[in-house]
Protein backbone atom coordinates (compact mmCIF):
# COMPACT_ATOMS: atom_id res chain seq x y z
CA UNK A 1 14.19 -5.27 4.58
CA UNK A 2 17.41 -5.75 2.29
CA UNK A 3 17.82 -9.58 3.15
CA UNK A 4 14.97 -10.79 0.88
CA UNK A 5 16.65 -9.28 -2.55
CA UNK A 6 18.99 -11.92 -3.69
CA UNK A 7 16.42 -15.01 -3.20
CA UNK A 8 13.20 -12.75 -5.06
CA UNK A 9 15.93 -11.82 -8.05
CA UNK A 10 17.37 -15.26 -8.22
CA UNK A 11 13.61 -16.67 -8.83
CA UNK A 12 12.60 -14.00 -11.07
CA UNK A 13 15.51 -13.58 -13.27
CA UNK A 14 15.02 -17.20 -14.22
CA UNK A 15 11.19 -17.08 -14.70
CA UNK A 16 11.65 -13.69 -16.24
CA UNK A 17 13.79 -15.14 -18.90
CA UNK A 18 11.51 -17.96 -20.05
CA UNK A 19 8.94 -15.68 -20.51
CA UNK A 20 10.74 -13.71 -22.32
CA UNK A 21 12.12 -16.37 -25.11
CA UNK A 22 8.64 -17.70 -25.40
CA UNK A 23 7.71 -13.90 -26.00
CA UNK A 24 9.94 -13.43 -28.63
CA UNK A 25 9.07 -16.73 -30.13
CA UNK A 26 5.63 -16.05 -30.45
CA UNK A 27 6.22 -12.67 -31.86
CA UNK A 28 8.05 -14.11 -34.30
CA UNK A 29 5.20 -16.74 -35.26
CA UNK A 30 2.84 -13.91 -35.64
CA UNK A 31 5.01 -11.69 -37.60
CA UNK A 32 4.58 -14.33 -40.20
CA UNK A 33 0.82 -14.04 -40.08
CA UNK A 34 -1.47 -12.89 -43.22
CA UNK A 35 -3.38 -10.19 -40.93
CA UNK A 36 0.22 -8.84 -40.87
CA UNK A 37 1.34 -8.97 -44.60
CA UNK A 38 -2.48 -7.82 -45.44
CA UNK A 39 -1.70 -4.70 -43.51
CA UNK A 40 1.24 -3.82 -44.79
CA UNK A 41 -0.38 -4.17 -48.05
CA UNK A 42 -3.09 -1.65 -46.68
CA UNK A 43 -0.23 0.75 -45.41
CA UNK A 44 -1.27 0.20 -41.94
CA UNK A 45 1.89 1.67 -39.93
CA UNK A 46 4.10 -0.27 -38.27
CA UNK A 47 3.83 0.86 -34.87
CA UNK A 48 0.14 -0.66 -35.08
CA UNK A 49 1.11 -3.70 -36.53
CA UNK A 50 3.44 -4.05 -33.65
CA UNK A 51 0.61 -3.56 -31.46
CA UNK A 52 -1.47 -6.07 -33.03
CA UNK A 53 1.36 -8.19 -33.29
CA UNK A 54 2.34 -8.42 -29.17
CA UNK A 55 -1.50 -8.54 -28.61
CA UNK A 56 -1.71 -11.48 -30.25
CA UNK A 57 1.47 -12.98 -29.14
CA UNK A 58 0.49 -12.17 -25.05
CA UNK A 59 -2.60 -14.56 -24.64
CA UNK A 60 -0.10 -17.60 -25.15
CA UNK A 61 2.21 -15.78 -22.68
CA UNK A 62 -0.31 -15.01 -19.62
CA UNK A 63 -1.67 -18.46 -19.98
CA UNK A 64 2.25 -19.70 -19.20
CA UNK A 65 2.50 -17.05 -16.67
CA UNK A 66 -0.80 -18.28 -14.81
CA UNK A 67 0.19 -22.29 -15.00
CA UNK A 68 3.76 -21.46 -14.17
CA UNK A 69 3.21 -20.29 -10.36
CA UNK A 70 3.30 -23.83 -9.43
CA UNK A 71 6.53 -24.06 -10.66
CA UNK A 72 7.46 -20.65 -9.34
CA UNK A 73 6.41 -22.53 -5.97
CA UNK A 74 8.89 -25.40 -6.28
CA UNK A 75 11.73 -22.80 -7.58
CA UNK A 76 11.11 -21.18 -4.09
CA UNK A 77 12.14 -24.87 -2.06
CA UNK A 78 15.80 -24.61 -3.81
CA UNK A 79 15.87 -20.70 -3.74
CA UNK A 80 15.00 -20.67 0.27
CA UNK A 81 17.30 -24.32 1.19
CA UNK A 82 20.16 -21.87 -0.87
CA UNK A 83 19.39 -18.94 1.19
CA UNK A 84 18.53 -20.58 4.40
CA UNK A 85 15.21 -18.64 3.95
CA UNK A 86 12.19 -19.93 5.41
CA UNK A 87 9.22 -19.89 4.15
CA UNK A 88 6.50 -22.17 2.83
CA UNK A 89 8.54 -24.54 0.50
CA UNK A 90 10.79 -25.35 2.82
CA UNK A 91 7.93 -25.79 5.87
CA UNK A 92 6.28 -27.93 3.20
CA UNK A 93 9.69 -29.83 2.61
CA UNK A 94 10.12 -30.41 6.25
CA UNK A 95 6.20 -31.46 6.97
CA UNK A 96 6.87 -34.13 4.10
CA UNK A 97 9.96 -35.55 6.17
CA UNK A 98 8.38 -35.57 9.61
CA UNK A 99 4.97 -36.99 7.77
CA UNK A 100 2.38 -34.08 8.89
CA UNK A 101 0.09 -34.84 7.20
CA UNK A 102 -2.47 -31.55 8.48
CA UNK A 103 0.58 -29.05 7.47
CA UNK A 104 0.98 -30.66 3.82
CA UNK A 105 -2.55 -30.76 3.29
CA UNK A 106 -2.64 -27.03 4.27
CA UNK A 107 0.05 -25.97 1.97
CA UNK A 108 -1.13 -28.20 -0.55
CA UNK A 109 -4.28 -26.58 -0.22
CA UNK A 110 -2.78 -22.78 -0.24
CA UNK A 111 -0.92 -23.76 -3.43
CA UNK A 112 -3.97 -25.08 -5.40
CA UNK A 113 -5.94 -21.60 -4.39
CA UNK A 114 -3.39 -19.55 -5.49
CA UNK A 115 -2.92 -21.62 -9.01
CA UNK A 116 -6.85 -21.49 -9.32
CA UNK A 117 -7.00 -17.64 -8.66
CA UNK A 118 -3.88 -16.90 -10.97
CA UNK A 119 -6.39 -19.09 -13.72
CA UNK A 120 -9.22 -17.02 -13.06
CA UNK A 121 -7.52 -14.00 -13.38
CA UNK A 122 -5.90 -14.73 -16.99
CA UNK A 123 -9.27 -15.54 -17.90
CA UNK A 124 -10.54 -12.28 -16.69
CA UNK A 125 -7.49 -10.80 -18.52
CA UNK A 126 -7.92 -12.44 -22.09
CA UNK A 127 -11.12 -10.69 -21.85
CA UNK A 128 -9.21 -7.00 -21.25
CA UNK A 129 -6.88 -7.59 -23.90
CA UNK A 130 -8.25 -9.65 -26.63
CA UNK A 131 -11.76 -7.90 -28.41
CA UNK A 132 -12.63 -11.10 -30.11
CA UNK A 133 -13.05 -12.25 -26.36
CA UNK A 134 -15.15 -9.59 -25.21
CA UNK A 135 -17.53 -10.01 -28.65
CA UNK A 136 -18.13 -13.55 -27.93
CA UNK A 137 -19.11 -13.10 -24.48
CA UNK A 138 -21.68 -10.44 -24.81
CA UNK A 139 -22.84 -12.25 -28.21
CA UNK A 140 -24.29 -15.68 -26.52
């Protein structure tokens, strides 16, 4: 159960670390919003400004996250040729060299689900975290 560590870490330490400078990017954009110098000016406290503030700066993120697990995919073909882990990048890398077609259709196909599902549940999500969301829907 220990051998699968080092190749999960080494894909998730890099994706966690894009996420997180796009995070603090977009935290930064939104610190320099007027919502957040007109409630300062209303005394709203600052841990709800924070809240407001990484509310605001998530939906960018989670849209990233979703559209990213293609990428995350094609991360996994170095990570398992490195580790001399098998697993679906590298059957698809193999089924591409020995032209099987069936197998790269398959994987093809079990790549564009996943995508599509990670989609449909950001836009399930935006509707959890962002009110203005949930107003619009129920208003039309």
């Amino acid at each position: 159960m220990n051998h699968f560590w080092l190749p999960f870490l080494s894909l998730v330490l890099v994706f966690i670390g894009g996420q997180a400078i796009g995070m603090r990017s977009m935290a930064i954009y939104e610190l320099g919003a007027d919502y957040v110098d007109y409630s300062r000016g209303l005394g709203v406290p600052d841990s709800k400004i924070t809240r407001y503030i990484f509310r605001n700066a998530m939906l960018p993120q989670i849209t990233g996250l979703a559209l990213s697990i293609g990428g995350l995919v094609s991360g996994a073909l170095v990570t398992e040729n490195v580790f001399s882990y098998p697993g679906i990048g590298s059957l698809l890398f193999t089924s591409i060299r020995r032209n099987d077609y069936p197998v790269i259709q398959a994987i093809t196909l079990l790549i564009m689900v996943g995508v599509l599902m990670a989609n449909f549940i950001v836009d399930i999500l935006y509707g959890v975290i962002d009110p203005r969301i949930r107003a619009a829907q129920t208003g039309s």
